[in-house]
Protein backbone atom coordinates (compact mmCIF):
# COMPACT_ATOMS: atom_id res chain seq x y z
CA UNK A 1 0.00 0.00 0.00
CA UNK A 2 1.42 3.37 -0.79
CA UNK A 3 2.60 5.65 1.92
CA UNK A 4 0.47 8.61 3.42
CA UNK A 5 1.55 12.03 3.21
CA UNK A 6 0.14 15.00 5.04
CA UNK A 7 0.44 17.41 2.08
CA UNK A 8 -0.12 17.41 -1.12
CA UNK A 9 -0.37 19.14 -4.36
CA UNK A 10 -1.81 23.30 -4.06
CA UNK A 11 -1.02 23.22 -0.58
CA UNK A 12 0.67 26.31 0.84
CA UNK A 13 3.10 25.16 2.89
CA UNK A 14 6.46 26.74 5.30
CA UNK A 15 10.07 25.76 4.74
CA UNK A 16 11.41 24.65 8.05
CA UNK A 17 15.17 24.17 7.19
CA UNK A 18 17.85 24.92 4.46
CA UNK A 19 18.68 27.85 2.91
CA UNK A 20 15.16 28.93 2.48
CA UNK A 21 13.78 28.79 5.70
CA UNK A 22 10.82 30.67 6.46
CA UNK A 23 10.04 31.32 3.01
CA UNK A 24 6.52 30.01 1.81
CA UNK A 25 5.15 28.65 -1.47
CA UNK A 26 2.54 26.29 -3.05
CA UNK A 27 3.15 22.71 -4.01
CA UNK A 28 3.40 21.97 -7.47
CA UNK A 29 4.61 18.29 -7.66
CA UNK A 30 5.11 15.46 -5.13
CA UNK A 31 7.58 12.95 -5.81
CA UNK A 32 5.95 10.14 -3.71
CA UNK A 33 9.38 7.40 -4.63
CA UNK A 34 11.87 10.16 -2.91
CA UNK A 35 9.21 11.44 -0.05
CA UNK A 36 10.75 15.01 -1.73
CA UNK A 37 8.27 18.00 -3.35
CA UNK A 38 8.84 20.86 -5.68
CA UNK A 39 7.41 23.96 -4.09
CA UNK A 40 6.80 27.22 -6.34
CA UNK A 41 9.36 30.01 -5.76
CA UNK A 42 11.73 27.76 -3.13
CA UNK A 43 14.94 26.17 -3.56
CA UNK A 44 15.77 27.91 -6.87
CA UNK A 45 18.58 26.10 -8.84
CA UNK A 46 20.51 27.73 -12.02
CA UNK A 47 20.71 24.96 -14.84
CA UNK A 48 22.80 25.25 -17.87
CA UNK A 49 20.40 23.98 -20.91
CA UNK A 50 21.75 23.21 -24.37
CA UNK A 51 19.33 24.96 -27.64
CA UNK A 52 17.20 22.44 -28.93
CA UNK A 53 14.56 23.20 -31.74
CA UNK A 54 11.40 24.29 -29.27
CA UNK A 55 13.83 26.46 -26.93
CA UNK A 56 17.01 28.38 -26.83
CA UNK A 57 20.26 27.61 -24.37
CA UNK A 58 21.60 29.18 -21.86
CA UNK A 59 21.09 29.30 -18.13
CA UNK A 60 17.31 28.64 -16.89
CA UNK A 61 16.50 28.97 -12.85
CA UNK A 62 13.68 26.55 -12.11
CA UNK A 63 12.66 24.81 -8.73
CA UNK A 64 14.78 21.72 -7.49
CA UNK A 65 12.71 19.27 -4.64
CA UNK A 66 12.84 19.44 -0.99
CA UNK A 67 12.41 16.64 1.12
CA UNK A 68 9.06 16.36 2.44
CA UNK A 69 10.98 16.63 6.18
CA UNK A 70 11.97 19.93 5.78
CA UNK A 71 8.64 21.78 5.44
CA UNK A 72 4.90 22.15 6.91
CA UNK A 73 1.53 23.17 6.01
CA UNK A 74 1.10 26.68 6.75
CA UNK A 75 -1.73 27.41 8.95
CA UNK A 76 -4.98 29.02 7.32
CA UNK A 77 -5.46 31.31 9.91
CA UNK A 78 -2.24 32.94 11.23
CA UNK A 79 0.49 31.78 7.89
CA UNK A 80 2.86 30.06 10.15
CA UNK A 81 4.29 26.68 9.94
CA UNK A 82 1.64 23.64 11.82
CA UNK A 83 1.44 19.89 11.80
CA UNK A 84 -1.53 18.02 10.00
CA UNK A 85 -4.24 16.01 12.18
CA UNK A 86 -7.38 14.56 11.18
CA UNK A 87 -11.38 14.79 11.60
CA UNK A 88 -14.35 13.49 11.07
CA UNK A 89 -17.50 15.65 9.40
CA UNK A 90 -21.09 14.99 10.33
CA UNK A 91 -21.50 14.39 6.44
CA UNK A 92 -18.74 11.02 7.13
CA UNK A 93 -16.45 13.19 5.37
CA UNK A 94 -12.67 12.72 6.38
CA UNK A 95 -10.60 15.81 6.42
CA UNK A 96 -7.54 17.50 7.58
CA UNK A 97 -7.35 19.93 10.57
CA UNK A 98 -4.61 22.58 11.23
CA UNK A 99 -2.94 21.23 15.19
CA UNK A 100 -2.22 25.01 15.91
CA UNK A 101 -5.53 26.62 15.14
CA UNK A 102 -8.10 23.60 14.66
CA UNK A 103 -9.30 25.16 11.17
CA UNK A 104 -9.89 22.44 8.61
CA UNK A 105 -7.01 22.64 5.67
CA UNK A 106 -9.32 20.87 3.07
CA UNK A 107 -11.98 22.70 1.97
């Protein structure tokens, strides 16, 4: 059975260590075989690309992973960094609660 993560992709989430700690960003991939994710605007790496026919060379900045370890879901109601629990809805409905501030994350 594949692993459980607390995050996932379009979550806004709080890098906790590295060079870019404190910054925030939204997930755009999780790479579920190396437990890392690419978050927008964090851990910018420069990468030399050679021209091919659909794009020209040179050096393009993108976003490299983190590990999953080094950041948190940020916490709807004050922005800083919280841990992910779980709750049940009246509707049966299983969603994830904020530990700092008890607002639901999913909407």
């Amino acid at each position: 059975m594949a692993e459980k993560f607390s995050v996932k992709k379009g979550d806004k989430v709080v890098v906790l260590a590295g060079k870019d700690k404190g910054r925030t960003g939204e997930i755009v991939r999780i790479l579920r075989e190396d437990r890392r994710a690419i978050v927008s605007g964090v851990n910018m790496v420069k990468r030399h690309t050679k021209a091919s026919q659909g794009n020209q060379g040179g050096i393009v900045e993108k976003e490299a992973s983190i590990h999953l370890s080094n950041i948190a879901i940020q916490d709807p109601k004050d922005g800083k960094a919280t841990r992910v629990g779980y709750k049940q809805l009246d509707d049966g409905r299983k969603v994830r609660v904020a530990k700092r501030s008890g607002e639901v994350i999913d909407v």
